[in-house]
PDB file of N, CA and C in Angstrom:
ATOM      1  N   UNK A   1     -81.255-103.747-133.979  1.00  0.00           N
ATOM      2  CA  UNK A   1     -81.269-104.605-135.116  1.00  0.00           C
ATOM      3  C   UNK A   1     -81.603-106.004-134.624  1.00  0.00           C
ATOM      4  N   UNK A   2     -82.517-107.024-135.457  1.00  0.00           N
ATOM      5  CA  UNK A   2     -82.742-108.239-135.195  1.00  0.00           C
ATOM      6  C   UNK A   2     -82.143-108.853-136.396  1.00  0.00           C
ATOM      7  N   UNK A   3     -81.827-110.135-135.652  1.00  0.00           N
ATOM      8  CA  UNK A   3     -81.863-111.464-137.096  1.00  0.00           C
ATOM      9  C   UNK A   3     -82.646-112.484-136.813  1.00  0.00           C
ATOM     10  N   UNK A   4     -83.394-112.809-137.922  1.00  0.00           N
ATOM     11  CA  UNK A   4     -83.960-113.772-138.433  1.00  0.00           C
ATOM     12  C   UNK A   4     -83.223-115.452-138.724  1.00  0.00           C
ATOM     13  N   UNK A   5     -83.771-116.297-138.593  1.00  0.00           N
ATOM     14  CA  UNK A   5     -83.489-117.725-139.587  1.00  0.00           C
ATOM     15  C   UNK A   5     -84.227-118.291-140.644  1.00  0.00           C
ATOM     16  N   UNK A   6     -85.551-117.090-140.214  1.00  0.00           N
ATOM     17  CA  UNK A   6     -86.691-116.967-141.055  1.00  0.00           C
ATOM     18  C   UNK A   6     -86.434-116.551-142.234  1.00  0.00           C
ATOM     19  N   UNK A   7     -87.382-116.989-143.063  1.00  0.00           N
ATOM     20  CA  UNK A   7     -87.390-116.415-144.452  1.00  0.00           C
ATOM     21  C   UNK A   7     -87.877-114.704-144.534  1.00  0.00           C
ATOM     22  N   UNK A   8     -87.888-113.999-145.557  1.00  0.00           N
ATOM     23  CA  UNK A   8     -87.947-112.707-145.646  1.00  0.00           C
ATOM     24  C   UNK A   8     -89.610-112.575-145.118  1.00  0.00           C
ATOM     25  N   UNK A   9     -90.411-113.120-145.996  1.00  0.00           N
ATOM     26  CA  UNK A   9     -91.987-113.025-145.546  1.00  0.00           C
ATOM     27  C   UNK A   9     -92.557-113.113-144.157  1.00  0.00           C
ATOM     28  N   UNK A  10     -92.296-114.498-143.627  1.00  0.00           N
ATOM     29  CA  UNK A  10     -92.064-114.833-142.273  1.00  0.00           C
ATOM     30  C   UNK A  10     -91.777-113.916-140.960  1.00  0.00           C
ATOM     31  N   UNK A  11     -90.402-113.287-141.806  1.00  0.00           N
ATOM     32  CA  UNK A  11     -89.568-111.705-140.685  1.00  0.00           C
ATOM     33  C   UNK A  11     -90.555-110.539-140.716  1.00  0.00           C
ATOM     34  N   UNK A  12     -91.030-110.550-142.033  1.00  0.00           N
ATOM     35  CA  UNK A  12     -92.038-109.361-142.216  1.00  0.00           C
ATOM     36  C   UNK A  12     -92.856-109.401-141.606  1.00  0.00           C
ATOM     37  N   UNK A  13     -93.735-110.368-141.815  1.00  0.00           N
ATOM     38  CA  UNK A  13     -95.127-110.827-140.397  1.00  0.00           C
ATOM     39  C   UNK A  13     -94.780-110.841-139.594  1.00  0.00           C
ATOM     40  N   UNK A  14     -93.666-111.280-138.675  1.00  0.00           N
ATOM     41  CA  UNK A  14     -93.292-110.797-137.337  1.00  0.00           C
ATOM     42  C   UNK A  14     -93.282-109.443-137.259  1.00  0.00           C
ATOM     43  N   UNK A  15     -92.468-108.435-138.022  1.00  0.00           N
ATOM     44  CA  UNK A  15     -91.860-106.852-137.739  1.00  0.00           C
ATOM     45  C   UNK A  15     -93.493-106.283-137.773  1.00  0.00           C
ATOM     46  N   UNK A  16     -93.869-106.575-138.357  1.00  0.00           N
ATOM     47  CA  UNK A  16     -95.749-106.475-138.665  1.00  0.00           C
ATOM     48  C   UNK A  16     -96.381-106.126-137.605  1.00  0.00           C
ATOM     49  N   UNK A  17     -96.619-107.569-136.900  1.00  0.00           N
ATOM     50  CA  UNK A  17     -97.104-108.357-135.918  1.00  0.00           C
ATOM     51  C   UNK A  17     -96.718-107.174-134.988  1.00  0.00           C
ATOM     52  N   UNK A  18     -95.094-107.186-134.320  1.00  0.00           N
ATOM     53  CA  UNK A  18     -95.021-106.284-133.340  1.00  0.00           C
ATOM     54  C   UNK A  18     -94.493-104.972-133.585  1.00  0.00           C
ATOM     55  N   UNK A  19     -95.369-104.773-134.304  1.00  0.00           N
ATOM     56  CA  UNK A  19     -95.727-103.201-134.801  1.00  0.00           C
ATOM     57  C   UNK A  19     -93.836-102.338-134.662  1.00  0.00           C
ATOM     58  N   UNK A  20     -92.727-103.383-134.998  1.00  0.00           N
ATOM     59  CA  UNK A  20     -91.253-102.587-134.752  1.00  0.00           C
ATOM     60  C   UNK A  20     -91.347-101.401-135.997  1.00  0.00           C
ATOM     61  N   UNK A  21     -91.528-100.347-135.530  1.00  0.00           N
ATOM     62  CA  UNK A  21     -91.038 -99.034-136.490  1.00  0.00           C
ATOM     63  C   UNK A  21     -89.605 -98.479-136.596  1.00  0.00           C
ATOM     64  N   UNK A  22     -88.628 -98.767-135.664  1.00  0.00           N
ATOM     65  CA  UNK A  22     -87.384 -98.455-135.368  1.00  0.00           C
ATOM     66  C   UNK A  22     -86.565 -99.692-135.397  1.00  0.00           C
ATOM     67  N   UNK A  23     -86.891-100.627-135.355  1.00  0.00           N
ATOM     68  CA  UNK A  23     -85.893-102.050-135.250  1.00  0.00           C
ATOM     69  C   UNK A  23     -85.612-102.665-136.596  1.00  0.00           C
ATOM     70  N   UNK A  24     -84.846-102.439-137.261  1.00  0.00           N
ATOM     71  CA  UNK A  24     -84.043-103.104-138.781  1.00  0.00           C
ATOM     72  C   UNK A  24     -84.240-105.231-138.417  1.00  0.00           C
ATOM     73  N   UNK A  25     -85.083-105.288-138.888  1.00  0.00           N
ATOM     74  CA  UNK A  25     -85.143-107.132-138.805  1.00  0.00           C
ATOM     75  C   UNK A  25     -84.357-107.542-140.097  1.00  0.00           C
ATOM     76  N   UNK A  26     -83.135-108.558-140.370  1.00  0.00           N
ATOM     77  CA  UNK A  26     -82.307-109.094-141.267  1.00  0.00           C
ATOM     78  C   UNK A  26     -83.541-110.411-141.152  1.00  0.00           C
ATOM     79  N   UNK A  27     -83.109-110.965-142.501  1.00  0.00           N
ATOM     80  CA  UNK A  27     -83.913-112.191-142.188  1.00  0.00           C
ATOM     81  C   UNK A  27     -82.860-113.641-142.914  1.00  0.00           C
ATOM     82  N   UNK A  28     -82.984-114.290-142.887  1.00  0.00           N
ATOM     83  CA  UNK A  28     -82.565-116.095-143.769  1.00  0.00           C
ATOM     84  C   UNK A  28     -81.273-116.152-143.290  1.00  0.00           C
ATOM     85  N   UNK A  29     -81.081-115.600-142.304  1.00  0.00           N
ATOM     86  CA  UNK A  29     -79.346-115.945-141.993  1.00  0.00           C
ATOM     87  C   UNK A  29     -79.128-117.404-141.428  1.00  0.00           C
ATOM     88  N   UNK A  30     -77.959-118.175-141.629  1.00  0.00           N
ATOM     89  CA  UNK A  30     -77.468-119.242-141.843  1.00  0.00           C
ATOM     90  C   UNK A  30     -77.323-119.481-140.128  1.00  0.00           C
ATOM     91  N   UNK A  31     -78.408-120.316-139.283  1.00  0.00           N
ATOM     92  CA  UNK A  31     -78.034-120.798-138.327  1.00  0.00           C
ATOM     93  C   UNK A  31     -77.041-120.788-137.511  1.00  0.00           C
ATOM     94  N   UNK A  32     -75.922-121.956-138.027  1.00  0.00           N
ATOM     95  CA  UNK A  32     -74.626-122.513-138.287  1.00  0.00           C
ATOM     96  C   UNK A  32     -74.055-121.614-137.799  1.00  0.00           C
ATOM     97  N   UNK A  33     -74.236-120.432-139.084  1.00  0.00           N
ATOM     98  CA  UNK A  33     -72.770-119.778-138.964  1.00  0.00           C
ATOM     99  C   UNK A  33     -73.463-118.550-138.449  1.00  0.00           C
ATOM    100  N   UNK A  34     -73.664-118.350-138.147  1.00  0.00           N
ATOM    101  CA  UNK A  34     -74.578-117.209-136.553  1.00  0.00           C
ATOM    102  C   UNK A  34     -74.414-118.036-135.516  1.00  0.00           C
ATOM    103  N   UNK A  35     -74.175-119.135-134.921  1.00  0.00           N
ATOM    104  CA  UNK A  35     -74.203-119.664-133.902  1.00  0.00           C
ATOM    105  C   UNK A  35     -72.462-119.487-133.673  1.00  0.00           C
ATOM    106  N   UNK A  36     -72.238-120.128-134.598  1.00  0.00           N
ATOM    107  CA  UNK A  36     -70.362-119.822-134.535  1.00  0.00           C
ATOM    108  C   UNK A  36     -69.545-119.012-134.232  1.00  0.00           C
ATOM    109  N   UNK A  37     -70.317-117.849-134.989  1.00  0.00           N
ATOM    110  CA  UNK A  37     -69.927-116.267-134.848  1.00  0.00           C
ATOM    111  C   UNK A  37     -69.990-115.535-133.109  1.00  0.00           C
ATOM    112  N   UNK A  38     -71.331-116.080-133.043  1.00  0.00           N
ATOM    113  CA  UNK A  38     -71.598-115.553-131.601  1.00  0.00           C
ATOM    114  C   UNK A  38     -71.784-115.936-130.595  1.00  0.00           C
ATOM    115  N   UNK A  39     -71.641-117.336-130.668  1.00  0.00           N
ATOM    116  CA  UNK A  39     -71.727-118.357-129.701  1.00  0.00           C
ATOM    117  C   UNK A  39     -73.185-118.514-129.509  1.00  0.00           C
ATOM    118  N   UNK A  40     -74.209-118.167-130.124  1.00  0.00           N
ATOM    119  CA  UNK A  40     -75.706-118.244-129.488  1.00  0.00           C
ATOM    120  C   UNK A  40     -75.957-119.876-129.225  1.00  0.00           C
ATOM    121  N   UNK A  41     -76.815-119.913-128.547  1.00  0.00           N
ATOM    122  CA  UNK A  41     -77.254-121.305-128.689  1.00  0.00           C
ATOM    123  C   UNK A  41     -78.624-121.434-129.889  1.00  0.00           C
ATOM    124  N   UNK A  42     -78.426-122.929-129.961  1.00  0.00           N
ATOM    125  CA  UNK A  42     -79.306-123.170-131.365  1.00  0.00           C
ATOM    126  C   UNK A  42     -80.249-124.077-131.009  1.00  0.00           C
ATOM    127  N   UNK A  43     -80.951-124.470-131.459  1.00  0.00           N
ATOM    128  CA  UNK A  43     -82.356-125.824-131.728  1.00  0.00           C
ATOM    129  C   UNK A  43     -82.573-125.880-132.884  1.00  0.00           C
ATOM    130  N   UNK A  44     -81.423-127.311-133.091  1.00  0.00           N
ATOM    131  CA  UNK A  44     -81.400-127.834-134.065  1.00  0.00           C
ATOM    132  C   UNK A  44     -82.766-128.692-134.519  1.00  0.00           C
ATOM    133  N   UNK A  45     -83.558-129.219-133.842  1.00  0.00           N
ATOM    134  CA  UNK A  45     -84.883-130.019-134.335  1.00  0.00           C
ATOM    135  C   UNK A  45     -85.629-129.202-134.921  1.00  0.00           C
ATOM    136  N   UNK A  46     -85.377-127.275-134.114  1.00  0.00           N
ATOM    137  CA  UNK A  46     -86.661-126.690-134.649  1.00  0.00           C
ATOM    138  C   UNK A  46     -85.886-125.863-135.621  1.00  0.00           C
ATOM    139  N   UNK A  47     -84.545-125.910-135.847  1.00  0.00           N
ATOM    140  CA  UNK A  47     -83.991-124.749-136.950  1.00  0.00           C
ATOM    141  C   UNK A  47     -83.919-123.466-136.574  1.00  0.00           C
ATOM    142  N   UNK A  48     -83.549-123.402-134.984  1.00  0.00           N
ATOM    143  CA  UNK A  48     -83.751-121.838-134.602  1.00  0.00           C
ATOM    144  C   UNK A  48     -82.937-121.380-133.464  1.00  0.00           C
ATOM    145  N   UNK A  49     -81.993-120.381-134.204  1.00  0.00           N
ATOM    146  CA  UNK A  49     -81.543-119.569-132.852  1.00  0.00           C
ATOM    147  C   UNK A  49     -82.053-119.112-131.527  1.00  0.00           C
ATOM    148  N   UNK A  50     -81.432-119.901-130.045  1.00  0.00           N
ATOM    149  CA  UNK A  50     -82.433-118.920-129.052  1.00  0.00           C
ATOM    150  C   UNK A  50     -82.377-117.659-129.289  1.00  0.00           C
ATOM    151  N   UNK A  51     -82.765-117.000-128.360  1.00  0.00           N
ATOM    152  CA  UNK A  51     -82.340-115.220-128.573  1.00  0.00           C
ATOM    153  C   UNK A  51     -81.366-114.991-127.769  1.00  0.00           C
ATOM    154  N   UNK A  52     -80.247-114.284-128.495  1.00  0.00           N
ATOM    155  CA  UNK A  52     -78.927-113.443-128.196  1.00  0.00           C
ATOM    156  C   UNK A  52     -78.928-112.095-128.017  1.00  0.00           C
ATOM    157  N   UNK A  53     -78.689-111.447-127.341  1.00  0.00           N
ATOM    158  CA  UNK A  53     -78.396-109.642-127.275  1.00  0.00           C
ATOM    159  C   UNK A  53     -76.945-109.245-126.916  1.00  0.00           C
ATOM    160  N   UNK A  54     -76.881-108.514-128.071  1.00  0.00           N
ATOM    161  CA  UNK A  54     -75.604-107.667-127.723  1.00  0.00           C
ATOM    162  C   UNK A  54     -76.052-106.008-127.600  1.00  0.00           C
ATOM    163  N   UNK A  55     -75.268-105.763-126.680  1.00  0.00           N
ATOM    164  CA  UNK A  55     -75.460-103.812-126.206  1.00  0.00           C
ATOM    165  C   UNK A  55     -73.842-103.944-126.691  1.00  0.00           C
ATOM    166  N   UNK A  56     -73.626-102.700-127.962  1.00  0.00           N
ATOM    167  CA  UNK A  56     -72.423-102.398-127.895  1.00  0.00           C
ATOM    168  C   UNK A  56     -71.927-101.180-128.384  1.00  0.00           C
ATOM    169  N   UNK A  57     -70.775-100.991-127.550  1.00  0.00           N
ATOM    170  CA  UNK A  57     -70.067 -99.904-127.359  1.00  0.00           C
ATOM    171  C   UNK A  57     -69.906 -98.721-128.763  1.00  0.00           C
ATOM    172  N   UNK A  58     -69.725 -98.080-128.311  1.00  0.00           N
ATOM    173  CA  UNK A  58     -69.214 -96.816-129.557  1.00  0.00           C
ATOM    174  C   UNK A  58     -68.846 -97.343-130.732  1.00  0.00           C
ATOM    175  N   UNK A  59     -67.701 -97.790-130.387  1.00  0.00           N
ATOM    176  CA  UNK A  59     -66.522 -98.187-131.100  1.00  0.00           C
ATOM    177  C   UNK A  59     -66.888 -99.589-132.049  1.00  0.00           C
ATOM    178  N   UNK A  60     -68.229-100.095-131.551  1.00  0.00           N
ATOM    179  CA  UNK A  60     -68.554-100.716-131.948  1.00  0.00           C
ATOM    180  C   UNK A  60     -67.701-102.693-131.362  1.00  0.00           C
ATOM    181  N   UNK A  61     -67.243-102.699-130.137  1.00  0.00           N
ATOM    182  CA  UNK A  61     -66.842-103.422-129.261  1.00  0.00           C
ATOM    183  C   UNK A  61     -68.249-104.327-127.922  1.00  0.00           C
ATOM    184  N   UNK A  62     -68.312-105.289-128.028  1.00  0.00           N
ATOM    185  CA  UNK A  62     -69.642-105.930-127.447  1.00  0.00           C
ATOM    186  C   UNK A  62     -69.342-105.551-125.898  1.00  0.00           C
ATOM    187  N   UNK A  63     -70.315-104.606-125.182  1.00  0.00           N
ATOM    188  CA  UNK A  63     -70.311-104.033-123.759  1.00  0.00           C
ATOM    189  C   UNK A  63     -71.398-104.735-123.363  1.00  0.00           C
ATOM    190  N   UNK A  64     -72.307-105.398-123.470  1.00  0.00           N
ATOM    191  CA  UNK A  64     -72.945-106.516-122.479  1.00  0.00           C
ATOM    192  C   UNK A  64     -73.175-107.541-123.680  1.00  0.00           C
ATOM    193  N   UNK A  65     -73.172-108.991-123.432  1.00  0.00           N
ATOM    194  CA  UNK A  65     -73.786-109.919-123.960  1.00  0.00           C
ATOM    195  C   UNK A  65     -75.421-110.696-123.032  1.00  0.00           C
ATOM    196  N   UNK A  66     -76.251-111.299-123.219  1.00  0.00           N
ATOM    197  CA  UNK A  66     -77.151-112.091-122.923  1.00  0.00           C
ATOM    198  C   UNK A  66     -77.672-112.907-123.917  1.00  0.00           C
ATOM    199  N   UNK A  67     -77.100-114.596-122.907  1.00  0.00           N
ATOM    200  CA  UNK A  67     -77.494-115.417-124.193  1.00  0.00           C
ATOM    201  C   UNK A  67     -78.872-116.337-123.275  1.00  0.00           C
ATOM    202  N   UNK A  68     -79.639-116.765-124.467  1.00  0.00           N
ATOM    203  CA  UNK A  68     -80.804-117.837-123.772  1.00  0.00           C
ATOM    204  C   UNK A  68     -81.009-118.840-124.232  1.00  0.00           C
ATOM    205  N   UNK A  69     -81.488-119.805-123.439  1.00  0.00           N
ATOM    206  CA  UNK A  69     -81.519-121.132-123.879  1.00  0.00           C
ATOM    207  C   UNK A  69     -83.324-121.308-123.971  1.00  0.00           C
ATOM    208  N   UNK A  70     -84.175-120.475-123.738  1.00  0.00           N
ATOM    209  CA  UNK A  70     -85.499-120.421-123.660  1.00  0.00           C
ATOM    210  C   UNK A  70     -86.556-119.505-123.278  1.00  0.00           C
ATOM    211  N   UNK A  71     -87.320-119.236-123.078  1.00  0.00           N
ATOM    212  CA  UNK A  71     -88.158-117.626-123.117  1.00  0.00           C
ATOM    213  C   UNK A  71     -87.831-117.064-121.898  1.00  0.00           C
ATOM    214  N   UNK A  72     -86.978-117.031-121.017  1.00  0.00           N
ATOM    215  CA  UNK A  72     -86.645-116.452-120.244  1.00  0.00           C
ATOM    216  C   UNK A  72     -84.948-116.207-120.431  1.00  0.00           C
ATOM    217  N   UNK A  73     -84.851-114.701-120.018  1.00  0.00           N
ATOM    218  CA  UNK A  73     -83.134-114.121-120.185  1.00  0.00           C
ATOM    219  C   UNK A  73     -82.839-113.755-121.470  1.00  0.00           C
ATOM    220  N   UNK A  74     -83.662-112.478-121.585  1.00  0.00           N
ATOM    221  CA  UNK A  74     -83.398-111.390-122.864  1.00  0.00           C
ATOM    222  C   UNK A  74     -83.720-110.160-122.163  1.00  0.00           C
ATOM    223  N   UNK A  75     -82.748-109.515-123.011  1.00  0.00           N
ATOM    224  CA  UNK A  75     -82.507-107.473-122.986  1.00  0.00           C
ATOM    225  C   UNK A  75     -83.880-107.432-123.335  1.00  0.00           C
ATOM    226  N   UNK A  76     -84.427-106.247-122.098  1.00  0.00           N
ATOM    227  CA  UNK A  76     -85.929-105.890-122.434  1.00  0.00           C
ATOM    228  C   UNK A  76     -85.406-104.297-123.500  1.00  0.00           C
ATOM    229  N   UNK A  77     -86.370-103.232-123.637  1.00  0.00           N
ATOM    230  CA  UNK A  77     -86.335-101.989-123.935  1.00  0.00           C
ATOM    231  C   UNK A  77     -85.360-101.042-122.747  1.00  0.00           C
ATOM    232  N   UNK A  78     -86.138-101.657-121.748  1.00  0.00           N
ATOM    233  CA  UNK A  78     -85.966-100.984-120.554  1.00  0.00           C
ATOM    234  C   UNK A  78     -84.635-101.419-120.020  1.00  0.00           C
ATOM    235  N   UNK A  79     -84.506-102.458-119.756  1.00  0.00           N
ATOM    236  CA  UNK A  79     -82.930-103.284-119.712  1.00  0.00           C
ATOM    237  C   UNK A  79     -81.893-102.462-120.247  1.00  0.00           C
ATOM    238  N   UNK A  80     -81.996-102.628-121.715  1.00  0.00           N
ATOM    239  CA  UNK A  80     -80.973-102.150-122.565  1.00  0.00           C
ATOM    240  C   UNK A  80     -80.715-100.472-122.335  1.00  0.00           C
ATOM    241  N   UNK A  81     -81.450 -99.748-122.017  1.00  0.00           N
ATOM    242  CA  UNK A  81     -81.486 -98.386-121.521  1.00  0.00           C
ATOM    243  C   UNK A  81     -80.892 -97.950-120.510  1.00  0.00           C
ATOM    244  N   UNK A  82     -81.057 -98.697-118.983  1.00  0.00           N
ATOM    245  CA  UNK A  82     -80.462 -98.685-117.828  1.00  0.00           C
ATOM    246  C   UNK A  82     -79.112 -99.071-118.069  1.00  0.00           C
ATOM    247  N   UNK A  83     -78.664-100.006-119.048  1.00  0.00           N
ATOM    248  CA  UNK A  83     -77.276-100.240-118.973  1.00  0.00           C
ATOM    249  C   UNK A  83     -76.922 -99.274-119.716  1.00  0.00           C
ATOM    250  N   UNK A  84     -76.885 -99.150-120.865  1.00  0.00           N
ATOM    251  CA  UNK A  84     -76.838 -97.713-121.315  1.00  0.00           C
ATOM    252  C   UNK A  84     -76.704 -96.448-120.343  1.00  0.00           C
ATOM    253  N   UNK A  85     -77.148 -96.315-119.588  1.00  0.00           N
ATOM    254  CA  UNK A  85     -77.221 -95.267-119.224  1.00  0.00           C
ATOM    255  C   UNK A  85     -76.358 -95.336-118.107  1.00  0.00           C
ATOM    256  N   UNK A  86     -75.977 -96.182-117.439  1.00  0.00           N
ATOM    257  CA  UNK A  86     -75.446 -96.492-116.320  1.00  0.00           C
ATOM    258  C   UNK A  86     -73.690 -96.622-116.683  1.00  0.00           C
ATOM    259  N   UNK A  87     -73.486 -97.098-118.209  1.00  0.00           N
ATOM    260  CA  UNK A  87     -72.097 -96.987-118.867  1.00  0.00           C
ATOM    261  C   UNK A  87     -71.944 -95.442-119.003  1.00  0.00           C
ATOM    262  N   UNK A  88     -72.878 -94.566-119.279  1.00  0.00           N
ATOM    263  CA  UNK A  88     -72.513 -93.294-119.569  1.00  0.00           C
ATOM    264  C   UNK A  88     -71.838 -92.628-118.324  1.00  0.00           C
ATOM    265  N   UNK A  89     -72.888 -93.063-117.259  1.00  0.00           N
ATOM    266  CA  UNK A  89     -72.424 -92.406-116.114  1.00  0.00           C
ATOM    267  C   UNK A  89     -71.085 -92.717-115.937  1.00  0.00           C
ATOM    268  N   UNK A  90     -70.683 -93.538-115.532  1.00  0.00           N
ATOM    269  CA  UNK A  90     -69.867 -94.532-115.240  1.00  0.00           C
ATOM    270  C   UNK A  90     -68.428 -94.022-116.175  1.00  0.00           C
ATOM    271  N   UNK A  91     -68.603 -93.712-117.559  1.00  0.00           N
ATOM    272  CA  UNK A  91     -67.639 -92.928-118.542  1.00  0.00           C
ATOM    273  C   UNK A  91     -67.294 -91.536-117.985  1.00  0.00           C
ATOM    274  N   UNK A  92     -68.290 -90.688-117.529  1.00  0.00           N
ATOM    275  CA  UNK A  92     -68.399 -89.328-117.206  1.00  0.00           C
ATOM    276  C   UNK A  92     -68.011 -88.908-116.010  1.00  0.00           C
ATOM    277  N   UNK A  93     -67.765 -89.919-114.566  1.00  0.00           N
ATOM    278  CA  UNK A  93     -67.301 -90.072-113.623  1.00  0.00           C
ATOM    279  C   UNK A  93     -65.474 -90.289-113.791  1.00  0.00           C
ATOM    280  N   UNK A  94     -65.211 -90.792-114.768  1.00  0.00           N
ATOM    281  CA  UNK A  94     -63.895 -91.599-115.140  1.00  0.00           C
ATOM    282  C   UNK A  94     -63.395 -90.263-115.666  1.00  0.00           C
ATOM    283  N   UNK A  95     -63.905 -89.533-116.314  1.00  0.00           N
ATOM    284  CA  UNK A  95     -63.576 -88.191-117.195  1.00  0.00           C
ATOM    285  C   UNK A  95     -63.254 -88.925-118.498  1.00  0.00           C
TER     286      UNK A  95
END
């Protein structure tokens, strides 16, 4: 799942753009209070959340965070998979 700060149209031309068939994009969410919630960092001149990733657990409990302050230090595809997969092990070893 992504969020937006973007307007609905805006989110659409992005989800568009990079052809996401599986990724749910939210769009017009309130800066502010997305920054609050999750601690992301913001840019306030440009009105925009950096990018935040959460990988989380079953239970629905946050099992990795990555926050960025600029185009570097975000969950790739591949990223998010290896940890994934590496918690499973890691569960299945534990019994």
């Amino acid at each position: 799942m992504a969020l937006s700060v973007d307007d609905k149209d805006t989110t659409q031309r992005l989800s568009d753009g990079l052809q996401l068939r599986t990724v749910k994009m939210l769009h017009s969410a309130d800066m502010a209070e997305v920054s609050s919630l999750t601690g992301a960092y913001t840019e306030e001149a440009r009105g925009i959340l950096h990018a935040t990733g959460f990988i989380l657990a079953p239970g629905g409990k946050v099992a990795q965070a990555c926050y960025s302050t600029g185009p570097i230090g975000r969950f790739t595809a591949l990223d998010t998979m290896r940890i994934i997969r590496f918690v499973q092990q890691m569960r299945a070893r534990q019994g």
